[in-house]
C-alpha atoms as a PDB file:
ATOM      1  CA  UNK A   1      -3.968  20.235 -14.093  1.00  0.00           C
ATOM      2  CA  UNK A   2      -5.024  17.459 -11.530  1.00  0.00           C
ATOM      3  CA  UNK A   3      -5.374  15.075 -14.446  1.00  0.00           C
ATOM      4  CA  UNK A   4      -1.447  16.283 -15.559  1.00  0.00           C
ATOM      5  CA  UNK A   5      -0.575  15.180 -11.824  1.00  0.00           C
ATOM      6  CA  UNK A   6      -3.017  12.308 -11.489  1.00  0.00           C
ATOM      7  CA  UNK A   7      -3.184  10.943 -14.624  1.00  0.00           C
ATOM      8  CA  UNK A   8      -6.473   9.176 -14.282  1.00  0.00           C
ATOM      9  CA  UNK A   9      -9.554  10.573 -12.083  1.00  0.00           C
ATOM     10  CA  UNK A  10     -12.917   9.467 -11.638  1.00  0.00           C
ATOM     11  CA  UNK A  11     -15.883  11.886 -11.257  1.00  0.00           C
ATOM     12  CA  UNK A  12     -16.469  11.714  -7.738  1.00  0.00           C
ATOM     13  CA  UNK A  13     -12.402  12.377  -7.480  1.00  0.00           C
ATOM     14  CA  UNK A  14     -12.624  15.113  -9.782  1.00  0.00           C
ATOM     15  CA  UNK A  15     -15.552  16.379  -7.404  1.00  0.00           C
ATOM     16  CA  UNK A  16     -14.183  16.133  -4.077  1.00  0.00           C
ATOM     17  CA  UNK A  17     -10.920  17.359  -5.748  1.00  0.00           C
ATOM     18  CA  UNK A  18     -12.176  21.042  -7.022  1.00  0.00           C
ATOM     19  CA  UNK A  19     -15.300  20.978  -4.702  1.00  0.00           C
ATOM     20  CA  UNK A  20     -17.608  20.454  -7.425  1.00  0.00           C
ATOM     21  CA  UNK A  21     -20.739  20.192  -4.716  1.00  0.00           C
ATOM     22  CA  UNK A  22     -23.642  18.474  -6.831  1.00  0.00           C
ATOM     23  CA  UNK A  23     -23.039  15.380  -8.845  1.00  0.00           C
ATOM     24  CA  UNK A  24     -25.114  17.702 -11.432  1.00  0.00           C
ATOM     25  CA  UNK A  25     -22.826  20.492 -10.954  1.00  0.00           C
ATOM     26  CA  UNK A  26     -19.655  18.191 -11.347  1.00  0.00           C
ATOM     27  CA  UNK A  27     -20.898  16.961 -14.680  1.00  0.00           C
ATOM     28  CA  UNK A  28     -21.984  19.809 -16.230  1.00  0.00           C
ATOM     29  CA  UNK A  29     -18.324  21.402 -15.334  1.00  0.00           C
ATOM     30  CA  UNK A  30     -16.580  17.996 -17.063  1.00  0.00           C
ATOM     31  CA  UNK A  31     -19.269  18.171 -20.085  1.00  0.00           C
ATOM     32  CA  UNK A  32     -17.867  21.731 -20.793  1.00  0.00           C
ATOM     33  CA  UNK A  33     -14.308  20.241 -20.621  1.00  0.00           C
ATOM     34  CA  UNK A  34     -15.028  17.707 -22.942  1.00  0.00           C
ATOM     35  CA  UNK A  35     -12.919  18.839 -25.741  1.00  0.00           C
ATOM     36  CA  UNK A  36      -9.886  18.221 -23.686  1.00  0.00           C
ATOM     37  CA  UNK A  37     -10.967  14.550 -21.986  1.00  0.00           C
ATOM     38  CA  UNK A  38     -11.710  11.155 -22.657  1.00  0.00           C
ATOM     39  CA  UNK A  39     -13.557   8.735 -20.347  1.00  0.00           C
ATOM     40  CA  UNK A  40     -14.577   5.304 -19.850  1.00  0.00           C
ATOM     41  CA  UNK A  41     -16.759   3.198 -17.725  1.00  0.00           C
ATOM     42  CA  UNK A  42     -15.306   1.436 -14.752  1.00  0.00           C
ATOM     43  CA  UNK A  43     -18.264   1.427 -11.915  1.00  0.00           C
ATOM     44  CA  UNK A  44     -18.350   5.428 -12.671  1.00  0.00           C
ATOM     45  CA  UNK A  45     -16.852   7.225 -15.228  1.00  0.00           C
ATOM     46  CA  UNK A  46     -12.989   7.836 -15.309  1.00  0.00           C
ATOM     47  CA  UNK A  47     -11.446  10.385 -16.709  1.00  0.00           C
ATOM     48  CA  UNK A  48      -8.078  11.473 -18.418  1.00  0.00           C
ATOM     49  CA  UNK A  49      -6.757  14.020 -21.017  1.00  0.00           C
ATOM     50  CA  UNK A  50      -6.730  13.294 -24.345  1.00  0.00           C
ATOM     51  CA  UNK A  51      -4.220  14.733 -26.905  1.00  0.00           C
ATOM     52  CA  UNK A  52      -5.744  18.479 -27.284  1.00  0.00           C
ATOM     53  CA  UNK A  53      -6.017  18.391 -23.634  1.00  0.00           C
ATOM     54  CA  UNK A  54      -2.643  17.335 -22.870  1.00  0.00           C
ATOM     55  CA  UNK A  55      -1.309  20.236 -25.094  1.00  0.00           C
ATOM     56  CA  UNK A  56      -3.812  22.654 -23.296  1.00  0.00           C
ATOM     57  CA  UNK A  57      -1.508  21.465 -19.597  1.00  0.00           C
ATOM     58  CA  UNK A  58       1.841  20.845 -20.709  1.00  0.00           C
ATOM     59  CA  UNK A  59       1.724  17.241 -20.197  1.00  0.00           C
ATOM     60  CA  UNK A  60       3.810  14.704 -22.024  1.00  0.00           C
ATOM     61  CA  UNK A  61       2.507  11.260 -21.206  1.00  0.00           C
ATOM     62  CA  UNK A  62      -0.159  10.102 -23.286  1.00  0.00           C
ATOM     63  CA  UNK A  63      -2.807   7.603 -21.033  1.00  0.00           C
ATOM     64  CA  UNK A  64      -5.423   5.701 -22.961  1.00  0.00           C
ATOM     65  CA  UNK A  65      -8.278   3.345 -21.483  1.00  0.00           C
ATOM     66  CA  UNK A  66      -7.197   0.218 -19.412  1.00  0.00           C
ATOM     67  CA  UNK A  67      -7.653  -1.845 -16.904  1.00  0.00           C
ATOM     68  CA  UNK A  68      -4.377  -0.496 -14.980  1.00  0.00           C
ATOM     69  CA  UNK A  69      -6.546   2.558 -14.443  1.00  0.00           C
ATOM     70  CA  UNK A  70      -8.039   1.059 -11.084  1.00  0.00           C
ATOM     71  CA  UNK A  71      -4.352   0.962  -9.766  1.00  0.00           C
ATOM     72  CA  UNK A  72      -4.131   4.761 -10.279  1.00  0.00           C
ATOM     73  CA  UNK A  73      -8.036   5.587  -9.308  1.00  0.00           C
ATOM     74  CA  UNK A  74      -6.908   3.667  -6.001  1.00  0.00           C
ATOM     75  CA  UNK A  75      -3.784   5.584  -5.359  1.00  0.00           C
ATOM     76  CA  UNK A  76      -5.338   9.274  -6.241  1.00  0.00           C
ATOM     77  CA  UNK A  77      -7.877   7.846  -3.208  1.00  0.00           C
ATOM     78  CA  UNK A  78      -5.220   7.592  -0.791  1.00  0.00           C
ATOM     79  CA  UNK A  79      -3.963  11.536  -2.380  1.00  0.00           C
ATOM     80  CA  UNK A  80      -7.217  12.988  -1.719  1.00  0.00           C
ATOM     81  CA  UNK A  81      -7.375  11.080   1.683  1.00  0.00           C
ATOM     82  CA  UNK A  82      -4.583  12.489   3.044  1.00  0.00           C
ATOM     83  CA  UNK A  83      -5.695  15.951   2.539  1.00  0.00           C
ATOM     84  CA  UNK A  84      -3.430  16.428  -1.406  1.00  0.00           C
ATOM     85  CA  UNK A  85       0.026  16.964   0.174  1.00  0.00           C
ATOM     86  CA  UNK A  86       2.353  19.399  -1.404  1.00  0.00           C
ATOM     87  CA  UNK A  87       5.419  16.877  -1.624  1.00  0.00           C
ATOM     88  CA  UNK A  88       3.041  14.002  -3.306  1.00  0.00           C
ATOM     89  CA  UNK A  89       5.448  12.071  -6.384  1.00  0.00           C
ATOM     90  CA  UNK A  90       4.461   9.365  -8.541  1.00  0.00           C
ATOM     91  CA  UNK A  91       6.390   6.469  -8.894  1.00  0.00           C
ATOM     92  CA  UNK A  92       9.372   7.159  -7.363  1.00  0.00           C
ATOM     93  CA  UNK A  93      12.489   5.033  -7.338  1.00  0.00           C
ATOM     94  CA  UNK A  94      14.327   4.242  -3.987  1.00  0.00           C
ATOM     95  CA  UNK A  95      17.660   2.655  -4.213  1.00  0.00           C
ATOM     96  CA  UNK A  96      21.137   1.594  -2.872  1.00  0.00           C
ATOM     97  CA  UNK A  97      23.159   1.103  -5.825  1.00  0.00           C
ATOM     98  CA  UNK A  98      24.285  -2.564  -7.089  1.00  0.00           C
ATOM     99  CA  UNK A  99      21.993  -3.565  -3.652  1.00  0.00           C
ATOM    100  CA  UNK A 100      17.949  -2.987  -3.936  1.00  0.00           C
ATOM    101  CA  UNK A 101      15.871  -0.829  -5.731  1.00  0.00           C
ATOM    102  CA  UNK A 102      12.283  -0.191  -4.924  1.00  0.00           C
ATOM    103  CA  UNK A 103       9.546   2.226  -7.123  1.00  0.00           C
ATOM    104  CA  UNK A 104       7.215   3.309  -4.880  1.00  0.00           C
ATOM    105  CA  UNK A 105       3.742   4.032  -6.458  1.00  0.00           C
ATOM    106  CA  UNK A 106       3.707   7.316  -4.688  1.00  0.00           C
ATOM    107  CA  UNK A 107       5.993   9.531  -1.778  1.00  0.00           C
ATOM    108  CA  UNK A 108       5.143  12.639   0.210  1.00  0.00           C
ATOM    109  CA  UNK A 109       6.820  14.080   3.106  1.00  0.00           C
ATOM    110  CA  UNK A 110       5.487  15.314   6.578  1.00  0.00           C
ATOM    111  CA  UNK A 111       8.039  16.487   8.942  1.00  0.00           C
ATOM    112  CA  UNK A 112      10.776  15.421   7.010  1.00  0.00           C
ATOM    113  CA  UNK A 113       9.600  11.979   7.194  1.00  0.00           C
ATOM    114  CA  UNK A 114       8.796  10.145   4.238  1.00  0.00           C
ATOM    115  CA  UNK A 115       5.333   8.443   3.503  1.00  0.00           C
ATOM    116  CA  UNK A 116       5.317   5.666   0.989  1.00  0.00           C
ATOM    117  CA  UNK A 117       2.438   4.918  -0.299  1.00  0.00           C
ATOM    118  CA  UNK A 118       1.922   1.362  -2.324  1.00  0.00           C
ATOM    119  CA  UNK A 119      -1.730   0.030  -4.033  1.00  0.00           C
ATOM    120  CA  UNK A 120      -2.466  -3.281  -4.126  1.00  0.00           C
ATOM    121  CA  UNK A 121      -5.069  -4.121  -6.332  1.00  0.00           C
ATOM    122  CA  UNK A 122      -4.114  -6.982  -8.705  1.00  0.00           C
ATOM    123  CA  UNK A 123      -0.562  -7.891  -7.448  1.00  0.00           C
ATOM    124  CA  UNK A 124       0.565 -11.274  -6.355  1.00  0.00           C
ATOM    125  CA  UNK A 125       0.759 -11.494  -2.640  1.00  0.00           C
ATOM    126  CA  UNK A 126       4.477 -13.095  -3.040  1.00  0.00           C
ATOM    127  CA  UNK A 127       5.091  -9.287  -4.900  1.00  0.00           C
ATOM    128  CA  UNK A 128       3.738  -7.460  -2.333  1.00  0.00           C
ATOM    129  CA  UNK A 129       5.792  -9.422   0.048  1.00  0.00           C
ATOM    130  CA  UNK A 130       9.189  -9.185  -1.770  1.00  0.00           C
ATOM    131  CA  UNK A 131       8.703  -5.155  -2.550  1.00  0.00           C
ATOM    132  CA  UNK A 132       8.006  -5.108   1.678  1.00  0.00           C
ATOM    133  CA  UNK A 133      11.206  -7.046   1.706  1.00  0.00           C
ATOM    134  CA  UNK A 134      13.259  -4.792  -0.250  1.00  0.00           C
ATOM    135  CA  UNK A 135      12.042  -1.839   1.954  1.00  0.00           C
ATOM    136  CA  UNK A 136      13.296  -3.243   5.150  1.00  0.00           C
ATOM    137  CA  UNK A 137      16.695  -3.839   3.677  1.00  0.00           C
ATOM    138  CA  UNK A 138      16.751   0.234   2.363  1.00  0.00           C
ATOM    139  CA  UNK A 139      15.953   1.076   6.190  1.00  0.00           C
ATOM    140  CA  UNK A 140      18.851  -1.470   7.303  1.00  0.00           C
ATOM    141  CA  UNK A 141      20.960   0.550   4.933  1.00  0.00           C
ATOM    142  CA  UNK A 142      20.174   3.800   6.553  1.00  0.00           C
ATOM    143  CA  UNK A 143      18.451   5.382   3.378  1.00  0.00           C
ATOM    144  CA  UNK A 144      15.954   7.142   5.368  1.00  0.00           C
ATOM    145  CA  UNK A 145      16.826  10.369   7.835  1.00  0.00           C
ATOM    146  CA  UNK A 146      13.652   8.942  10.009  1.00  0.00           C
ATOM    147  CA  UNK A 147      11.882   5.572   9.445  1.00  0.00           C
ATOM    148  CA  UNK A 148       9.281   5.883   6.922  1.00  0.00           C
ATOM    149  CA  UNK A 149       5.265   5.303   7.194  1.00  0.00           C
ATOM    150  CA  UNK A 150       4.106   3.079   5.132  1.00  0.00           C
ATOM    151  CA  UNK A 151       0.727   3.369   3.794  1.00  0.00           C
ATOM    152  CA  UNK A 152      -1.429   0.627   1.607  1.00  0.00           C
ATOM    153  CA  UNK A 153      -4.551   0.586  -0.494  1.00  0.00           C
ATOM    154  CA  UNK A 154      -6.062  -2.593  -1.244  1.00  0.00           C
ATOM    155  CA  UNK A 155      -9.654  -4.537  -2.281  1.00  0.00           C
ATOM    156  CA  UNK A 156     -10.256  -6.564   0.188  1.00  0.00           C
ATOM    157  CA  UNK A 157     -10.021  -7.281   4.494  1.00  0.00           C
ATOM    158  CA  UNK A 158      -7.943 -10.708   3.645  1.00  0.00           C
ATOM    159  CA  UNK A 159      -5.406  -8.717   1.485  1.00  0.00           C
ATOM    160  CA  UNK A 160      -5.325  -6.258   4.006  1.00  0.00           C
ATOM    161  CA  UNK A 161      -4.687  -8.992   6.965  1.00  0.00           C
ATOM    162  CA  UNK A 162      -1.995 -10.388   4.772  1.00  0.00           C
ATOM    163  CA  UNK A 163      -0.198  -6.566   4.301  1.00  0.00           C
ATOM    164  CA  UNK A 164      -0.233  -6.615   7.867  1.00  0.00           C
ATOM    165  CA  UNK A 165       1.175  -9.553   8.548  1.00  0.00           C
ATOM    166  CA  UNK A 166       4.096  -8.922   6.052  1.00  0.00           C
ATOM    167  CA  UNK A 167       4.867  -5.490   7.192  1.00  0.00           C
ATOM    168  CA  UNK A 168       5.154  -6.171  11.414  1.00  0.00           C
ATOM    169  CA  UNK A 169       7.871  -4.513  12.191  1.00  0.00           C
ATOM    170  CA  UNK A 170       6.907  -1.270  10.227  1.00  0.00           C
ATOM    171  CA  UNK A 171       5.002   1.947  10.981  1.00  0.00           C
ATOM    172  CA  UNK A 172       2.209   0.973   8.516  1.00  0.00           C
ATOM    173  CA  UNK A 173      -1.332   1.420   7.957  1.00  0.00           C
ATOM    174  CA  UNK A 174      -3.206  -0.823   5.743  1.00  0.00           C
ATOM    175  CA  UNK A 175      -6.680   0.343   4.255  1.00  0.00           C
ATOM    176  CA  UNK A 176      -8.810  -0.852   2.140  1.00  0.00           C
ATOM    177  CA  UNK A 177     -11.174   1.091  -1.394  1.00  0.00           C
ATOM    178  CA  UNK A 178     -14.207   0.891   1.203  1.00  0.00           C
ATOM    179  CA  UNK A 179     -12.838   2.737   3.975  1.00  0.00           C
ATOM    180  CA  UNK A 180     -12.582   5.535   1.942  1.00  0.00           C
ATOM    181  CA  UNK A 181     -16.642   5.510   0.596  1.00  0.00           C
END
């Protein structure tokens, strides 16, 4: 089910996920559910449900190996992080009709306040900057009850010093993969 949600999940995800304990433990448990997975190799091993085990959850969308996974193994870190909220959404469109439009990679709620959650890994600064951008103009246009949080995943402290710079003015927090090893 956390692959249905997820989509893609390395080991030590899957682990800290279901409290798997031992990295033994953890992949004897995903050996045994090996009918229903495929995996590749991207520094560990990533997982995701192949075709029997997408029929064995209910889930529709078919995911296959590629190099977009890193995108999703970065935003399941900031899911996990922040303790697997209830409200968490995938890519999740935000718009003012005929006047911006926005997908978030991923929204939650805490206190009726939203949490948008964005992952930089291979994206063009001048993206990043324009989808930052398009947020401020949704808050100008009163789309929010409360201001959201923003929250950002990326690879590196430069990235991260840029993110900052573009979202001043924003209640955002900017980490990067290592502050989460």
């Amino acid at each position: 089910m956390s692959l249905r949600k997820l989509d893609y999940l390395s080991r030590s995800q899957i682990q800290k996920l279901h409290r798997l304990k031992s990295d033994r433990n953890a992949q004897r448990v995903l050996k045994n559910m090996s009918d229903y997975l495929n995996s590749f190799k991207d520094g560990e091993n990533i997982y995701y449900l192949n075709e029997e085990g997408r029929e064995r959850v209910g889930a529709t969308k078919a995911m296959k190996k590629t190099t977009q996974a890193r995108h999703y193994i970065m935003r399941n870190t900031l899911y996990i992080g922040y303790g697997c909220p209830s409200t968490w959404k995938n890519e999740i469109k935000l718009e003012v009709k005929g006047k911006v439009t926005v997908i978030a990679d991923a929204i939650f709620m805490v206190n009726k306040q939203y949490h948008i959650v964005e992952v930089d890994h291979t994206q063009k600064m001048v993206k990043n900057k324009g989808k930052i951008e398009r947020y401020k103009q949704l808050i100008e246009l009163n789309v929010f009850e409360k201001k959201p949080k923003f929250i950002w995943i990326t690879t590196t402290e430069l990235r991260r010093k840029q993110l900052q710079q573009a979202c001043e003015g924003l209640d955002a927090r900017v980490y990067t993969v290592k502050d989460f090893i």
